[in-house]
N, C-alpha and C. Protein backbone atom coordinates (compact mmCIF):
# COMPACT_ATOMS: atom_id res chain seq x y z
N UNK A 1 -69.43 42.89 -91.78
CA UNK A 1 -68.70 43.01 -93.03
C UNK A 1 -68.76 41.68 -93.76
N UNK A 2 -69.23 41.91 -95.00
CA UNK A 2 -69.52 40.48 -95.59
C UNK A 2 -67.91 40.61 -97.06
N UNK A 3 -67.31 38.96 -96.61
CA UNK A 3 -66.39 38.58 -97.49
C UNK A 3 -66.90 38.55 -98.49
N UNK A 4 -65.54 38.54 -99.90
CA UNK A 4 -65.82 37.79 -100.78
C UNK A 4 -66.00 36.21 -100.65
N UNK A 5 -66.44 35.57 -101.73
CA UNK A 5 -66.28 34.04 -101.67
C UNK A 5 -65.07 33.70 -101.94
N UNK A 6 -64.13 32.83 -101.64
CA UNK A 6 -63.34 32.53 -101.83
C UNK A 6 -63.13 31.00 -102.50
N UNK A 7 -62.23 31.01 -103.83
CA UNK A 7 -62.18 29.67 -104.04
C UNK A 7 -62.97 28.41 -103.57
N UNK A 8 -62.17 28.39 -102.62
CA UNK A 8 -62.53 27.03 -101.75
C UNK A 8 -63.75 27.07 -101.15
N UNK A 9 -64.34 28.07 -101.25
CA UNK A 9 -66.00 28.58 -100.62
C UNK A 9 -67.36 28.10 -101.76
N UNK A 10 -66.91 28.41 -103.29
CA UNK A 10 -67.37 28.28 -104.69
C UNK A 10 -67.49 26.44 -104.50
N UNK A 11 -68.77 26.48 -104.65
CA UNK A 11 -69.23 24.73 -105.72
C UNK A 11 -68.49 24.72 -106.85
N UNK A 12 -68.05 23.70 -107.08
CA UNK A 12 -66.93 23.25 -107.81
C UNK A 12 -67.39 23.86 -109.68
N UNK A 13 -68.57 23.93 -109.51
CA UNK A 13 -69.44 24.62 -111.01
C UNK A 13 -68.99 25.93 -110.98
N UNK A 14 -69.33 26.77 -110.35
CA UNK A 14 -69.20 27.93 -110.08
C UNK A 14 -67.47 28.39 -110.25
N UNK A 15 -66.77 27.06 -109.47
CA UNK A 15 -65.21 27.69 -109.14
C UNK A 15 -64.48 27.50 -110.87
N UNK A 16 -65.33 26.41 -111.71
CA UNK A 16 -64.54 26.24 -112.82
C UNK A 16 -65.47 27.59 -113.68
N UNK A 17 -66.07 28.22 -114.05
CA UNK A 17 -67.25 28.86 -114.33
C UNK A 17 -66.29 30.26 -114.05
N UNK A 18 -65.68 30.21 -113.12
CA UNK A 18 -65.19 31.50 -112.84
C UNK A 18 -63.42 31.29 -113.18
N UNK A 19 -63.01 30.60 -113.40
CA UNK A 19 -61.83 30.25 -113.63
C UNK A 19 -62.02 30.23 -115.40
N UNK A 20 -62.67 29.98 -115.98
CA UNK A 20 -62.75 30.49 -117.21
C UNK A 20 -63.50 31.78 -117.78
N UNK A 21 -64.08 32.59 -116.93
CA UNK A 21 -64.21 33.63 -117.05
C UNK A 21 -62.84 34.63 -117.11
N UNK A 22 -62.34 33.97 -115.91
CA UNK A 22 -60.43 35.05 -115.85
C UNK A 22 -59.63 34.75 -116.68
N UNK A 23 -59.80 33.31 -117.33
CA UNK A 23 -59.05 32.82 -118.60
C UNK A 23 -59.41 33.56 -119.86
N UNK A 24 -60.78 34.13 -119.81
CA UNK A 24 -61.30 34.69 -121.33
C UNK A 24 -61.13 35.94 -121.23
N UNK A 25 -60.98 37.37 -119.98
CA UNK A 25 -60.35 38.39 -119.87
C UNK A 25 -58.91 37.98 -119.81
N UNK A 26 -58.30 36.88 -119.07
CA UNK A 26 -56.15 37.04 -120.02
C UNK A 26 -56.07 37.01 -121.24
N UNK A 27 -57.14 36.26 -122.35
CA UNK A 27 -57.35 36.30 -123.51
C UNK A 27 -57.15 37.69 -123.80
N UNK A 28 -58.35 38.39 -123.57
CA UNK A 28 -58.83 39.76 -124.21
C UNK A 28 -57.75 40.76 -123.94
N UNK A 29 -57.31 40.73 -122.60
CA UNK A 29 -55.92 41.78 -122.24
C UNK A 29 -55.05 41.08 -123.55
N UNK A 30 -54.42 40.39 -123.27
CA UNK A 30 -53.38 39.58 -124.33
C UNK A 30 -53.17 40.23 -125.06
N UNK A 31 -54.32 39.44 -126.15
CA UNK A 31 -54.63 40.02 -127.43
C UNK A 31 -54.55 41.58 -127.37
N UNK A 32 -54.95 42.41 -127.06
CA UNK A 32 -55.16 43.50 -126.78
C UNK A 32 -53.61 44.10 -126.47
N UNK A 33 -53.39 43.82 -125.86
CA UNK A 33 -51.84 43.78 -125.57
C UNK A 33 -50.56 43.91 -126.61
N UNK A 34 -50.94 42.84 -126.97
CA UNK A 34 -49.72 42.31 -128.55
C UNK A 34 -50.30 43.09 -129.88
N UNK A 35 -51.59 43.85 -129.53
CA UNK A 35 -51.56 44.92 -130.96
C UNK A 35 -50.65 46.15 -130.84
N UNK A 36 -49.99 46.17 -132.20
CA UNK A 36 -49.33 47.33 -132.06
C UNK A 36 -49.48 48.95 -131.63
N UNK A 37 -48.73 49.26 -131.01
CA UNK A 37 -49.66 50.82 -130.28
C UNK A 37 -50.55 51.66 -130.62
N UNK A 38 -50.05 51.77 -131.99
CA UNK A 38 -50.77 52.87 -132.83
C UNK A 38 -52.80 51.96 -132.85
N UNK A 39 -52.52 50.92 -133.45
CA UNK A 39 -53.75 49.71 -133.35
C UNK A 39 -54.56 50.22 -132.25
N UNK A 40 -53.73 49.43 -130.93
CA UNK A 40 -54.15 49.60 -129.97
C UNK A 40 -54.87 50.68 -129.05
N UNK A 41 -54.22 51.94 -129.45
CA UNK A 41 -54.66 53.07 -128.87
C UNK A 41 -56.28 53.12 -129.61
N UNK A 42 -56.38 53.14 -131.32
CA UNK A 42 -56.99 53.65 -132.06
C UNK A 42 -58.39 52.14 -131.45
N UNK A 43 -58.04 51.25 -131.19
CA UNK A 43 -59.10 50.03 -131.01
C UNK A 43 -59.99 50.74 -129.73
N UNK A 44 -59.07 51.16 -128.84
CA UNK A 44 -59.45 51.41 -127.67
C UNK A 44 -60.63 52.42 -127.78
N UNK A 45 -60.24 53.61 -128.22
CA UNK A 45 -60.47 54.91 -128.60
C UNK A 45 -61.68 54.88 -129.21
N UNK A 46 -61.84 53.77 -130.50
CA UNK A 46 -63.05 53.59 -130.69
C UNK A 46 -64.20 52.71 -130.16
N UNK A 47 -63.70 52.14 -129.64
CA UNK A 47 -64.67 51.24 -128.55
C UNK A 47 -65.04 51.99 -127.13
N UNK A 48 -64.42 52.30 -126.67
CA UNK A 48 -64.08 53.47 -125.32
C UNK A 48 -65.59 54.31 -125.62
N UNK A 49 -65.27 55.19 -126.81
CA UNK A 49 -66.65 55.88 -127.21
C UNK A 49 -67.80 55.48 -126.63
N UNK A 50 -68.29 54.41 -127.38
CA UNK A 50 -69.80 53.83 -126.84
C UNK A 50 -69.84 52.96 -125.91
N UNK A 51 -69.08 52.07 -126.28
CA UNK A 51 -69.41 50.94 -124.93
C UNK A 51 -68.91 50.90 -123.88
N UNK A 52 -67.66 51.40 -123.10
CA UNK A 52 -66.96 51.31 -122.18
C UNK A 52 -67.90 52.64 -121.26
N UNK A 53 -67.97 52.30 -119.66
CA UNK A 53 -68.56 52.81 -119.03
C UNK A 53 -67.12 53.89 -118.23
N UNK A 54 -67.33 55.47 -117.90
CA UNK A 54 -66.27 56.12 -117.04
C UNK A 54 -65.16 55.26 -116.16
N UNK A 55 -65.69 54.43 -115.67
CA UNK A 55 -64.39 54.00 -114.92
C UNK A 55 -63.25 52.59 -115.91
N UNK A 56 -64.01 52.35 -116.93
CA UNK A 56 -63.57 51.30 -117.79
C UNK A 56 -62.57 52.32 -118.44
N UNK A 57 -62.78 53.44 -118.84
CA UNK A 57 -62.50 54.60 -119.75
C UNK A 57 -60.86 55.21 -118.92
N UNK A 58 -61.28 55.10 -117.65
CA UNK A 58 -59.86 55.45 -117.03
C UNK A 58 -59.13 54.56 -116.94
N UNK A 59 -59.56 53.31 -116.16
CA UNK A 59 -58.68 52.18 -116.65
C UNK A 59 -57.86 51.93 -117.83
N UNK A 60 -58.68 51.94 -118.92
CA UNK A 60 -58.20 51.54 -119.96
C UNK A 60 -57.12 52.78 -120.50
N UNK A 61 -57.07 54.33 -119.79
CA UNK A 61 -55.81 55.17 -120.35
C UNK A 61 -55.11 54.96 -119.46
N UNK A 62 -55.11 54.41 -118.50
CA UNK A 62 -54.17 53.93 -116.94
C UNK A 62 -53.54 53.30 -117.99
N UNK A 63 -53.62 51.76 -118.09
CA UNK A 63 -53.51 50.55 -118.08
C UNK A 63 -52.26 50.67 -119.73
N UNK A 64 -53.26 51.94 -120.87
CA UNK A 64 -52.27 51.81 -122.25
C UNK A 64 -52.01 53.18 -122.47
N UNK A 65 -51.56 53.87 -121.48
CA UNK A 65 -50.90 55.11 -121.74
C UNK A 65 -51.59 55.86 -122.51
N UNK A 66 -53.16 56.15 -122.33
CA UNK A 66 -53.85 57.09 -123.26
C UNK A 66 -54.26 58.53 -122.74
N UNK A 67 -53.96 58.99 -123.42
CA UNK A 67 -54.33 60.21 -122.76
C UNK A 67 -55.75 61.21 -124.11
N UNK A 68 -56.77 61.04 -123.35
CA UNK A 68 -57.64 61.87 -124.49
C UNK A 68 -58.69 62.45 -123.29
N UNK A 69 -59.32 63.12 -124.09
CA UNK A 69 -60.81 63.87 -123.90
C UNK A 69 -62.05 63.06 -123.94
N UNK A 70 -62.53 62.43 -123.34
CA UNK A 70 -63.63 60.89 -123.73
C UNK A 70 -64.66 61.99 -123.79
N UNK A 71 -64.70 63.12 -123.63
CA UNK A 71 -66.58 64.13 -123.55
C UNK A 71 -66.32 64.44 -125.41
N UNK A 72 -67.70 64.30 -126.06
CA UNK A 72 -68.00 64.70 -127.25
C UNK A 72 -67.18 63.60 -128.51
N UNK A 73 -66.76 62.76 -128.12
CA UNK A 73 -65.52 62.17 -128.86
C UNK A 73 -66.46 61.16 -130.28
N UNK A 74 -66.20 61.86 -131.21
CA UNK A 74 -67.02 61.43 -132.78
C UNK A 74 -65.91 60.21 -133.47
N UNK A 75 -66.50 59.85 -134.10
CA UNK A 75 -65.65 59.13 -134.90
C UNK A 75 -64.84 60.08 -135.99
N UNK A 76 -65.20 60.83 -136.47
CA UNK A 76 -64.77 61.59 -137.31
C UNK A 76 -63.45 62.33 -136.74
N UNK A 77 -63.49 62.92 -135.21
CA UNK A 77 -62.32 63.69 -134.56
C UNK A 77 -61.23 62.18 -134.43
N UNK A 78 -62.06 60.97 -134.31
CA UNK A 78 -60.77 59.78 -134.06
C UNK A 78 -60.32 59.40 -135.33
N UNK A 79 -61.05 59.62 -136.28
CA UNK A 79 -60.45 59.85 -137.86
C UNK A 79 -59.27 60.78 -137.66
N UNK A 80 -59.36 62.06 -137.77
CA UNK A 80 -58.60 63.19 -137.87
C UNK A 80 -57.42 62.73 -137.16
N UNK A 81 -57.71 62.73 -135.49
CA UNK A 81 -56.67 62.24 -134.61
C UNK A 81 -55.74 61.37 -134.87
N UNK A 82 -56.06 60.24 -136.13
CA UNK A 82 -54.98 58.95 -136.37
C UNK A 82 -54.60 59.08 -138.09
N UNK A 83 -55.31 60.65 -138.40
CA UNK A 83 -54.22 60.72 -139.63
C UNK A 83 -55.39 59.79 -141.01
N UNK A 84 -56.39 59.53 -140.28
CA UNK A 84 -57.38 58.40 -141.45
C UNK A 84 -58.55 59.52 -142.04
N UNK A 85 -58.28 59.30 -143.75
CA UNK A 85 -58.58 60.26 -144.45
C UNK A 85 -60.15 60.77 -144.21
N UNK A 86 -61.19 59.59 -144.27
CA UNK A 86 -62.35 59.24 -143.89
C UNK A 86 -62.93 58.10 -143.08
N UNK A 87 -64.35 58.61 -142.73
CA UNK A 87 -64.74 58.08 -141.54
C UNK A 87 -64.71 56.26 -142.29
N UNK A 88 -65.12 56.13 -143.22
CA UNK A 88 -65.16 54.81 -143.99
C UNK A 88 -63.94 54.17 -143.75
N UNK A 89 -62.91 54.79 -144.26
CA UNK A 89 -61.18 54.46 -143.93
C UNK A 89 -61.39 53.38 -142.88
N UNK A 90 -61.47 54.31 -141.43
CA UNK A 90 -61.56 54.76 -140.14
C UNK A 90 -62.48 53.25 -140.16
N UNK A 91 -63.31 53.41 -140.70
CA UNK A 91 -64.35 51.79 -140.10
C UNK A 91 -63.67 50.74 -140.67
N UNK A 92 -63.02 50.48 -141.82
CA UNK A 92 -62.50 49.43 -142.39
C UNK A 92 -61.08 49.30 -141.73
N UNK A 93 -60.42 50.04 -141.00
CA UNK A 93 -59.47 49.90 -140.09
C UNK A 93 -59.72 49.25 -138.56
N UNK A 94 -61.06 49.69 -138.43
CA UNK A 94 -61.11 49.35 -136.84
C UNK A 94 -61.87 47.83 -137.42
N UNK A 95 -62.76 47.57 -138.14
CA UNK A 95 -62.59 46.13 -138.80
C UNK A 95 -61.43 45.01 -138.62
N UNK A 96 -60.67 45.55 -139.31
CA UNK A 96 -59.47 44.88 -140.11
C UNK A 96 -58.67 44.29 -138.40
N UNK A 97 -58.75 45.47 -137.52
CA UNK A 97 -58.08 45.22 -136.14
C UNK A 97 -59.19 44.38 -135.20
N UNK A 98 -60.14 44.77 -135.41
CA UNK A 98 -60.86 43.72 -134.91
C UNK A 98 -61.01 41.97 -135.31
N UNK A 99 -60.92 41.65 -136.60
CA UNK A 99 -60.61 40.71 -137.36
C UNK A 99 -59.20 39.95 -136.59
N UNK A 100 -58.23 40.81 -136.19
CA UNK A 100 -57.07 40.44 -135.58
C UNK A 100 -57.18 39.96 -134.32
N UNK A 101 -57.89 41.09 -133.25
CA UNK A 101 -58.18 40.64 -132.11
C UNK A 101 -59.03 39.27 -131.74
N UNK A 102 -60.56 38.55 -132.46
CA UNK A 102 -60.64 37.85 -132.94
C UNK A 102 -60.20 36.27 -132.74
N UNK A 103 -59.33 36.37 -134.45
CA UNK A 103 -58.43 35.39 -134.39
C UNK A 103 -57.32 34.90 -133.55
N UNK A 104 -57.15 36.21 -132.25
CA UNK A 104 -56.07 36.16 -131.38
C UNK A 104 -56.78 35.12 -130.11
N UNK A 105 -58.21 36.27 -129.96
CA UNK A 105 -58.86 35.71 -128.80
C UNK A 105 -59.30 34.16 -128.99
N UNK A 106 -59.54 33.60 -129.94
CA UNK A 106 -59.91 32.13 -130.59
C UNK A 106 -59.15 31.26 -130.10
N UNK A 107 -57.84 31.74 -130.83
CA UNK A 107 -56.55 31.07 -130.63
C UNK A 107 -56.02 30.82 -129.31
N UNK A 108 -56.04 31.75 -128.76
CA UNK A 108 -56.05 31.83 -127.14
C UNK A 108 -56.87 30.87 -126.00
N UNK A 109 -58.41 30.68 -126.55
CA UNK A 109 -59.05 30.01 -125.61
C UNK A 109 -58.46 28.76 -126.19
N UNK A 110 -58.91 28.20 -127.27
CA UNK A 110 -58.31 27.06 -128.15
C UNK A 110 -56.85 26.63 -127.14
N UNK A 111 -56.10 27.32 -126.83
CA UNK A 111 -54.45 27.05 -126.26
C UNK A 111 -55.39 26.37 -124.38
N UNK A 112 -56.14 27.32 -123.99
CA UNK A 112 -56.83 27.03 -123.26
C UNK A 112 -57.61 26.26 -123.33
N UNK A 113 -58.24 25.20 -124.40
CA UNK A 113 -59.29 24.32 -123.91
C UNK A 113 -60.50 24.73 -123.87
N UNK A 114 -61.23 26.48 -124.11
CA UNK A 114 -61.84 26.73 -123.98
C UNK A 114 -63.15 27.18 -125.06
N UNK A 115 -62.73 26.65 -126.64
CA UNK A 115 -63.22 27.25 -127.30
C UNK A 115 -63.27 25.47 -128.33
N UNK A 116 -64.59 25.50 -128.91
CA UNK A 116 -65.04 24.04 -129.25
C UNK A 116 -66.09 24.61 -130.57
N UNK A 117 -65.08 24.37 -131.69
CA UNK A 117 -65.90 25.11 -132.44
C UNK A 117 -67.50 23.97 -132.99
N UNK A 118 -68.04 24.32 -133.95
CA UNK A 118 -69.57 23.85 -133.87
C UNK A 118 -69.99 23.21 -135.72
N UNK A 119 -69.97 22.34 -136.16
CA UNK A 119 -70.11 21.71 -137.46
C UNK A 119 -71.42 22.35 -137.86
């Protein structure tokens, strides 16, 4: 049976390397976190769609109380579903929340030390 590595096992590159990797997912939960529900569900929902793989997909209705159908799921039914008139609406909303998340996640590494912006 083969361990994980443990801390103290990691070259000191590797152990900081991975210690800001878990710093830039508390970021992303965070942020993610402190959007308001309605936001949040609808951020998820549309990201969930394409990029999130089945077990990311359960997690993520575990984790924010979602409950949907992930088979066939259009942008247009996540229009309908949140009350947004059109699919355009619908993109300039998940924009606008993304724009938020963002400036959250920035701010976040920045508090962390981790983000060095570039002239």
């Amino acid at each position: 049976m083969t361990e994980s590595p443990r801390t103290s096992d990691l070259t000191e590159e590797e152990a900081i390397r991975k210690d800001r990797e878990e710093t830039r997912n508390e970021c992303k939960d965070m942020c993610v976190k402190r959007l308001p529900k309605e936001e949040r569900e609808l951020i998820l929902r549309y990201v969930t769609r394409k990029e999130r793989g089945e077990s990311e997909v359960e997690i993520a209705k575990e984790n924010f109380e979602i409950t949907l159908n992930m088979q066939d799921e259009t942008v247009e039914k996540i229009a309908k579903a949140f009350e947004i008139k059109t699919v355009n609406a619908l993109r300039q909303k998940i924009n606008h929340i993304r724009s938020k998340l963002d400036k959250c996640f920035v701010d976040c590494l920045k508090k962390h030390g981790l983000f060095h912006e570039t002239i």
